[in-house]
C-alpha atoms as a PDB file:
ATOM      1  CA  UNK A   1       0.000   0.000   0.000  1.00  0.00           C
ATOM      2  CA  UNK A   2       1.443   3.425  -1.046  1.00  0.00           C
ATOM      3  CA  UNK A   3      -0.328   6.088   0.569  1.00  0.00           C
ATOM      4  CA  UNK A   4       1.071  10.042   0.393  1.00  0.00           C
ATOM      5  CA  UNK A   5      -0.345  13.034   1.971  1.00  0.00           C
ATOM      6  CA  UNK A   6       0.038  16.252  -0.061  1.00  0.00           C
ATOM      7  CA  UNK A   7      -0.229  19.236   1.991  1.00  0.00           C
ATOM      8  CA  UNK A   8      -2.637  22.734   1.138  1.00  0.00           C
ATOM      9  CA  UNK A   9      -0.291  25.200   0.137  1.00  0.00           C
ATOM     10  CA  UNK A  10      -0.103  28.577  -2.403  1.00  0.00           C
ATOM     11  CA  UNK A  11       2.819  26.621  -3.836  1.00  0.00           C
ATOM     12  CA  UNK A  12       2.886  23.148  -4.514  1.00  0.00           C
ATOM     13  CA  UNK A  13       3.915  20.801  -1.805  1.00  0.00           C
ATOM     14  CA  UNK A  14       6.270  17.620  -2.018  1.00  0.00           C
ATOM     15  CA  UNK A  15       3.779  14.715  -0.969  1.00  0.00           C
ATOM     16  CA  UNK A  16       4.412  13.172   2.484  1.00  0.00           C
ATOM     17  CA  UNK A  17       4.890   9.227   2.580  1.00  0.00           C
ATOM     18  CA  UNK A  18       2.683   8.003   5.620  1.00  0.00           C
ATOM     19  CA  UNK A  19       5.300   6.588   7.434  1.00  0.00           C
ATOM     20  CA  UNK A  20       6.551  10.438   7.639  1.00  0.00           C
ATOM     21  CA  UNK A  21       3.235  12.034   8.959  1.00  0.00           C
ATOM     22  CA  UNK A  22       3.490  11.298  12.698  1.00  0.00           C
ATOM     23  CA  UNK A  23       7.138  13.143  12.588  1.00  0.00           C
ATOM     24  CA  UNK A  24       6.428  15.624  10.434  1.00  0.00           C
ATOM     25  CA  UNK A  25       3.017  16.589  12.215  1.00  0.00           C
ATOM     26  CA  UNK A  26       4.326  16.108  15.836  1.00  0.00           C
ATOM     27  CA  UNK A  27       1.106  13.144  16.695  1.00  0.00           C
ATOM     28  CA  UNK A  28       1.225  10.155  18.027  1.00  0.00           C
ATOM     29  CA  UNK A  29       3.022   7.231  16.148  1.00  0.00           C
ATOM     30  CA  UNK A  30       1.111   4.607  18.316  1.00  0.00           C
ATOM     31  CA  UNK A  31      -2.243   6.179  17.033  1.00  0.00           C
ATOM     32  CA  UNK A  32      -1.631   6.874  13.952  1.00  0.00           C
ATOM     33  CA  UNK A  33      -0.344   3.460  12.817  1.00  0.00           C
ATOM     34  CA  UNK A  34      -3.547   2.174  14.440  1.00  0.00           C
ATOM     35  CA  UNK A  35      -5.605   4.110  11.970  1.00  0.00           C
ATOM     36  CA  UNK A  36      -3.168   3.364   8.926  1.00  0.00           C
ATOM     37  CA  UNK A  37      -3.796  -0.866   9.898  1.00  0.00           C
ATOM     38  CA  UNK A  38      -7.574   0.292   9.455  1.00  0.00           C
ATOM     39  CA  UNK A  39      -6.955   1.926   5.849  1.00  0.00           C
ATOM     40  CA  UNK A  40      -5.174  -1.322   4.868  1.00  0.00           C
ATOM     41  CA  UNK A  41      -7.559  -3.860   6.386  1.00  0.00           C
ATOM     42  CA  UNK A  42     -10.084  -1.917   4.820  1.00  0.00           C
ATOM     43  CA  UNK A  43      -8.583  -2.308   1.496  1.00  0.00           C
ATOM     44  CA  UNK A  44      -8.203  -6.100   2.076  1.00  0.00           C
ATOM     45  CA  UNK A  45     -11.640  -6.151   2.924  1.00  0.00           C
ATOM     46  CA  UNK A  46     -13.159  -4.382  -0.865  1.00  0.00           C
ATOM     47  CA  UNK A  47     -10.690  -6.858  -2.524  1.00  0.00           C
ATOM     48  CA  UNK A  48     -12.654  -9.561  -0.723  1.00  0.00           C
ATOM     49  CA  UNK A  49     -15.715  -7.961  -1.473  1.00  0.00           C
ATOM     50  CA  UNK A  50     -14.568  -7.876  -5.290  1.00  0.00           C
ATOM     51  CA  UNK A  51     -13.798 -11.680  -4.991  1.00  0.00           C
ATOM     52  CA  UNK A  52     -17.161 -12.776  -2.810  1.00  0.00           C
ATOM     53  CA  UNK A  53     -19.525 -10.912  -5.321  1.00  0.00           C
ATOM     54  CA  UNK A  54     -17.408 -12.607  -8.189  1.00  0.00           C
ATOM     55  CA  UNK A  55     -16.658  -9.073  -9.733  1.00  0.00           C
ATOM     56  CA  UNK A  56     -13.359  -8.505 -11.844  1.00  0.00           C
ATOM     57  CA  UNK A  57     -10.736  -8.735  -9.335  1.00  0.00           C
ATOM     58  CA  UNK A  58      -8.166  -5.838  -9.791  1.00  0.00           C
ATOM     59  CA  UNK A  59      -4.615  -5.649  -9.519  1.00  0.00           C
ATOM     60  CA  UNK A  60      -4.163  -2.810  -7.713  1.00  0.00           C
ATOM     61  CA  UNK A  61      -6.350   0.213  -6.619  1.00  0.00           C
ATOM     62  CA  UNK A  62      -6.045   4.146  -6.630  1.00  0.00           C
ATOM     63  CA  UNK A  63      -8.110   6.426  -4.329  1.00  0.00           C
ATOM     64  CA  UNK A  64      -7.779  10.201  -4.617  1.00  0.00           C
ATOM     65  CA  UNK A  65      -9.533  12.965  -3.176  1.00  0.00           C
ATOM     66  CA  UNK A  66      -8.533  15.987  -5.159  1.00  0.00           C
ATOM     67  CA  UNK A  67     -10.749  19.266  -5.023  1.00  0.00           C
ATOM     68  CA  UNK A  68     -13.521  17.915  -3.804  1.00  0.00           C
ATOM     69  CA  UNK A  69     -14.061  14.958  -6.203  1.00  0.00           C
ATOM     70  CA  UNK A  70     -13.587  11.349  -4.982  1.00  0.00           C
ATOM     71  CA  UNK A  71     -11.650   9.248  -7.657  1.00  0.00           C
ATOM     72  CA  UNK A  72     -11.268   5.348  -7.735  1.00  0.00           C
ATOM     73  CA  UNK A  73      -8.945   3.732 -10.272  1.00  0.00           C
ATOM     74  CA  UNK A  74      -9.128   0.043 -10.299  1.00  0.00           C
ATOM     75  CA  UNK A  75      -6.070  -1.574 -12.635  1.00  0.00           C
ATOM     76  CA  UNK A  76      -6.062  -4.921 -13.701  1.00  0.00           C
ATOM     77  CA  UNK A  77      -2.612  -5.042 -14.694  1.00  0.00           C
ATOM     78  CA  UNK A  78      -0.278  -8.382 -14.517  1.00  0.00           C
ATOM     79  CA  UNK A  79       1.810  -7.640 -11.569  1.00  0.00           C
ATOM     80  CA  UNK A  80       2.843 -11.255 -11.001  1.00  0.00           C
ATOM     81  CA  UNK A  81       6.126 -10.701 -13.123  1.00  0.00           C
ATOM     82  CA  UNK A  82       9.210 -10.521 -11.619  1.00  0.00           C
ATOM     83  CA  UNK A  83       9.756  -7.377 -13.332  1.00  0.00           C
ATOM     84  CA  UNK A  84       7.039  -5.554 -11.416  1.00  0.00           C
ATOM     85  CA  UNK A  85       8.315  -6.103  -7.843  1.00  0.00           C
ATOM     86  CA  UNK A  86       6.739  -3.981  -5.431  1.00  0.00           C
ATOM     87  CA  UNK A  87       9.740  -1.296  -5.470  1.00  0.00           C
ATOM     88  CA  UNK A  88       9.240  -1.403  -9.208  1.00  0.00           C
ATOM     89  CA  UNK A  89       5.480  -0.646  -8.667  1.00  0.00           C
ATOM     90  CA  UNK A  90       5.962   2.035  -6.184  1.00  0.00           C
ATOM     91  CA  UNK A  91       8.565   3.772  -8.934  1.00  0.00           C
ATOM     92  CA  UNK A  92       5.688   3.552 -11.567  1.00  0.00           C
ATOM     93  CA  UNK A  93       3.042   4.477  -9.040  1.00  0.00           C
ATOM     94  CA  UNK A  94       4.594   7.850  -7.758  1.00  0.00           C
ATOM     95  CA  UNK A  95       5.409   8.653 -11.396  1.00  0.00           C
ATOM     96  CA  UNK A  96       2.116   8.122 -12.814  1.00  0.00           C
ATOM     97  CA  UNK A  97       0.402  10.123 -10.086  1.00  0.00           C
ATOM     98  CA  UNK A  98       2.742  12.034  -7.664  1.00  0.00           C
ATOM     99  CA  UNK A  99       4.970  13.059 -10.657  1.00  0.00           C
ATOM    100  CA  UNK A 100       7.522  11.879  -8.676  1.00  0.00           C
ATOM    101  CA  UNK A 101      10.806   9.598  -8.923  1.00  0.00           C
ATOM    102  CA  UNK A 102      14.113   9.490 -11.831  1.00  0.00           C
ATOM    103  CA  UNK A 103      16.574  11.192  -9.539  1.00  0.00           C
ATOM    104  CA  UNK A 104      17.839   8.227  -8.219  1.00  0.00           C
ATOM    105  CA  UNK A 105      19.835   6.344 -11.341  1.00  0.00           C
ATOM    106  CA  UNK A 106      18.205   2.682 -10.222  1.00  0.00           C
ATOM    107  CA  UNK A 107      14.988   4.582 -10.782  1.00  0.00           C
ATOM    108  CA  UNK A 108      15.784   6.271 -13.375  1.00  0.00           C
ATOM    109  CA  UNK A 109      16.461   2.971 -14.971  1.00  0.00           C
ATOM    110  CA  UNK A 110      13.429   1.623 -14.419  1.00  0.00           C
ATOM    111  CA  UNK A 111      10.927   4.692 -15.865  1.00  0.00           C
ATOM    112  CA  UNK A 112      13.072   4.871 -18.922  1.00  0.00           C
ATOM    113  CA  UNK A 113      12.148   1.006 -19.251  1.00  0.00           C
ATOM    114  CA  UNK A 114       8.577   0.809 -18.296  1.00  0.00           C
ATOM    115  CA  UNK A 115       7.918   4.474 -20.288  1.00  0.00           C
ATOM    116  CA  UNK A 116      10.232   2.651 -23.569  1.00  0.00           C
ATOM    117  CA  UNK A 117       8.423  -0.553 -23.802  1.00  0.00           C
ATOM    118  CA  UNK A 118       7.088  -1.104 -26.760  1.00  0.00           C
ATOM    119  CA  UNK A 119       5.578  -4.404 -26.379  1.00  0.00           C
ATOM    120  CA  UNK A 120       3.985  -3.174 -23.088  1.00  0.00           C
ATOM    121  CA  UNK A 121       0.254  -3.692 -23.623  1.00  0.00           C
ATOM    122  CA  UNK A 122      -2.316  -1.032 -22.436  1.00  0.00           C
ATOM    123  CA  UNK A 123      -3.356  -0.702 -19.728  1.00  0.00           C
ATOM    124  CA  UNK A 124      -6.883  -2.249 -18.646  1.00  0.00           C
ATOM    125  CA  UNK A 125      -8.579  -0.151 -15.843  1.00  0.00           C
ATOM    126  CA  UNK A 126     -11.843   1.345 -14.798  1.00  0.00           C
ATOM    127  CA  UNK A 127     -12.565   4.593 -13.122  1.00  0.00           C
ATOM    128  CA  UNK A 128     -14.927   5.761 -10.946  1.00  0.00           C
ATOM    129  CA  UNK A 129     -15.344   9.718  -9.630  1.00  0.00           C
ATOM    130  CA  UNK A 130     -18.112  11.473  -8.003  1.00  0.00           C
ATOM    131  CA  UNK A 131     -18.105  14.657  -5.675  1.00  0.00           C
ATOM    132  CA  UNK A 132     -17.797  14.731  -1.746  1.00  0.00           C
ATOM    133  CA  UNK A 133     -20.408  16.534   0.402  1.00  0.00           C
ATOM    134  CA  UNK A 134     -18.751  19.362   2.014  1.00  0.00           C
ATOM    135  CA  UNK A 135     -18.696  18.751   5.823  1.00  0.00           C
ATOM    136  CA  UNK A 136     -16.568  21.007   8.326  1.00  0.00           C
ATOM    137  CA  UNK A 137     -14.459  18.766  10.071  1.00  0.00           C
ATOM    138  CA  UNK A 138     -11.351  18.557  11.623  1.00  0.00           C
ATOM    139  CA  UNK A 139      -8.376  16.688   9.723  1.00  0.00           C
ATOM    140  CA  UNK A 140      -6.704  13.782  11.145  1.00  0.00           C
ATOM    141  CA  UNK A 141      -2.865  15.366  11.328  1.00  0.00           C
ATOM    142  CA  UNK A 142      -4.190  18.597  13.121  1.00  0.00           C
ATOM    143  CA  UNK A 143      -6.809  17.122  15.110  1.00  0.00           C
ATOM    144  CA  UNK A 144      -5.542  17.228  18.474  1.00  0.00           C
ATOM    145  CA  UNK A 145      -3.791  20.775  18.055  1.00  0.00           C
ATOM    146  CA  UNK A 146      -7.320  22.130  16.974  1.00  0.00           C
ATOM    147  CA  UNK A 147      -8.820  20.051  19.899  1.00  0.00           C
ATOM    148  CA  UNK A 148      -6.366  21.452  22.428  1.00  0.00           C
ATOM    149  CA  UNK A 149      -6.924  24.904  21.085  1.00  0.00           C
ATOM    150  CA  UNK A 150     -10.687  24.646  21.592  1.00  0.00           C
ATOM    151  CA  UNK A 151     -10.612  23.895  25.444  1.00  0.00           C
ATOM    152  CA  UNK A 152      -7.738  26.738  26.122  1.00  0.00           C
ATOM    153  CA  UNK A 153     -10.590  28.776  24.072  1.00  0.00           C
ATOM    154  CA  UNK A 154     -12.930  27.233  26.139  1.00  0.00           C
ATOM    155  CA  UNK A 155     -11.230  28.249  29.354  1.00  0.00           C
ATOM    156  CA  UNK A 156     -10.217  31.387  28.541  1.00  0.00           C
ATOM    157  CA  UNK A 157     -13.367  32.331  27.890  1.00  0.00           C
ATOM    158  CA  UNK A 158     -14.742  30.425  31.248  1.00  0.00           C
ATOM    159  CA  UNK A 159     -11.954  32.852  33.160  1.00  0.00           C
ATOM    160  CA  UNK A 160     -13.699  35.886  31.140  1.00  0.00           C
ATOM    161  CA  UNK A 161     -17.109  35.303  32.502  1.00  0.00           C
ATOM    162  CA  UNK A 162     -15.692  34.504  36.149  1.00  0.00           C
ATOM    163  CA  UNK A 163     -13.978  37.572  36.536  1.00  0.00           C
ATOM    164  CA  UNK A 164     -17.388  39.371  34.765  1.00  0.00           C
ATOM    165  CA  UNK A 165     -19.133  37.785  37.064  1.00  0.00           C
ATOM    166  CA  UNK A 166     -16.769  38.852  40.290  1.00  0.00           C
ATOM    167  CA  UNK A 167     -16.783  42.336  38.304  1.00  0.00           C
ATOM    168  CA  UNK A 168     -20.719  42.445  38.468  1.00  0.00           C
ATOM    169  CA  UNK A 169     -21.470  41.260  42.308  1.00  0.00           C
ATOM    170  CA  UNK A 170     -18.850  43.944  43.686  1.00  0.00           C
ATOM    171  CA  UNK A 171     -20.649  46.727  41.838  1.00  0.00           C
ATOM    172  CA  UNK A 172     -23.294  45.029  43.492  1.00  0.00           C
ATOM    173  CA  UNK A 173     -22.124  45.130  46.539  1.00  0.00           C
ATOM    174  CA  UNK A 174     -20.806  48.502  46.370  1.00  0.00           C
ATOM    175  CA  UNK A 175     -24.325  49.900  45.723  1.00  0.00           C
ATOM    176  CA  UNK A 176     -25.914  48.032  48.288  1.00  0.00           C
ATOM    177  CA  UNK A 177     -23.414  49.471  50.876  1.00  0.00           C
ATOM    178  CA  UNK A 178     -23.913  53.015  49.868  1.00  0.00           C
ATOM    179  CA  UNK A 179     -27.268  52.578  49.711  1.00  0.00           C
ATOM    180  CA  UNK A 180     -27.000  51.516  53.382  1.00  0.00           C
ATOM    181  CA  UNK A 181     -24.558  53.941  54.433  1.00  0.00           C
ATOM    182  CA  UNK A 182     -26.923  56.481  52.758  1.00  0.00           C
ATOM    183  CA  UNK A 183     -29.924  55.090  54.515  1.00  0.00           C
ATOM    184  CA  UNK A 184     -28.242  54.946  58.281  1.00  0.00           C
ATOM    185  CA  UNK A 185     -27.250  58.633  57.199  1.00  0.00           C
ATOM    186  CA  UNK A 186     -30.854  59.675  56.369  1.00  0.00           C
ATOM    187  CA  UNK A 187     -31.937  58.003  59.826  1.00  0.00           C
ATOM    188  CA  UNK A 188     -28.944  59.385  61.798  1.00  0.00           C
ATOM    189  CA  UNK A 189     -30.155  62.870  60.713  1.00  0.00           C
ATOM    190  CA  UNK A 190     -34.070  61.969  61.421  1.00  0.00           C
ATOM    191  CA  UNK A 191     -32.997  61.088  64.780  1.00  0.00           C
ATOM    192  CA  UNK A 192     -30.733  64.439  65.059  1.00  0.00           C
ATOM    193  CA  UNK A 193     -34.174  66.484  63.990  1.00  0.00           C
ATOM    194  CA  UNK A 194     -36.491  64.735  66.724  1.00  0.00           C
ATOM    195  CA  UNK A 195     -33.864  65.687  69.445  1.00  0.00           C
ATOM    196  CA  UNK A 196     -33.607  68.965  68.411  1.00  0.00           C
ATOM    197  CA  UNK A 197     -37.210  69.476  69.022  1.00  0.00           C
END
């Protein structure tokens, strides 16, 4: 399983392997490769699906989510051959659709073959693409920086309303005490009238 995260940006990113995302984002490994076992197993699982409905079983599968549109490319190439070992299929793979790979010379080697092959047949594959429903979420990589942000907001604004609060009864308070002090005032001066009389 290749999988590569490509980072929003005004210019364009390099793509992040997976096995980079933990150190790169600062989260935890332990977690993480928790939810990348799910991604695989769930892959496993449509192949199965593929096979238990007796569909066309692919060779290999492509999911992209790229400006809102979902994208699944199912290839049914012959990857049996020794010539398309999995390092050979990753090579292919990031150059196809990362745009990636031919500085290293062993690479190199191998896109100049697979791209100069003339008996290479076509390929056989079937696409399918429909548009995602917009839904404001958080994303996985900055989820518990956004979390943590939201409960210092949380507090912070808690703190605000305390001290507003503390603010408010001491006005309170104040009023009520010069109201008081006015009132014994008023009655110490009622009392000073009567005994003048």
């Amino acid at each position: 399983m290749f999988f590569y995260y490509i980072p929003k940006a005004i210019i364009k990113k390099k793509p992040v392997n997976v096995y980079e995302v933990p150190k790169k984002f600062n989260i935890n490994e332990t977690e993480y490769l928790k939810t990348v076992d799910i991604l695989y197993q769930t892959i496993k699982d449509l192949r199965e699906d593929f096979k238990d409905t007796e569909q066309k079983l692919w060779s290999n599968i492509t999911i992209s989510i790229v400006h809102n549109i979902f994208k699944v490319e199912f290839n049914y190439d012959k990857i049996s051959e020794e010539e398309y070992s999995s390092y050979v299929r990753h090579v292919i793979w990031r150059y196809k659709y990362l745009h990636l790979g031919g500085e290293i010379k062993e690479e190199r080697k191998i896109l100049d073959r697979y791209l100069n092959q003339s008996d290479n047949p076509k390929e056989e594959k079937e696409t399918y693409q429909t548009g995602i429903y917009i839904k404001s979420s958080n994303n996985a990589v900055g989820y518990d920086r956004e979390v943590k942000a939201a409960i210092e907001k949380q507090e912070e604004q808690k703190q605000r309303a305390i001290e507003q609060e503390e603010k408010r009864q001491k006005k309170i308070e104040e009023k009520v005490k010069k109201q008081e002090e006015k009132r014994k005032k008023a009655e110490e001066n009622n009392k000073n009238q009567i005994l003048k009389m």
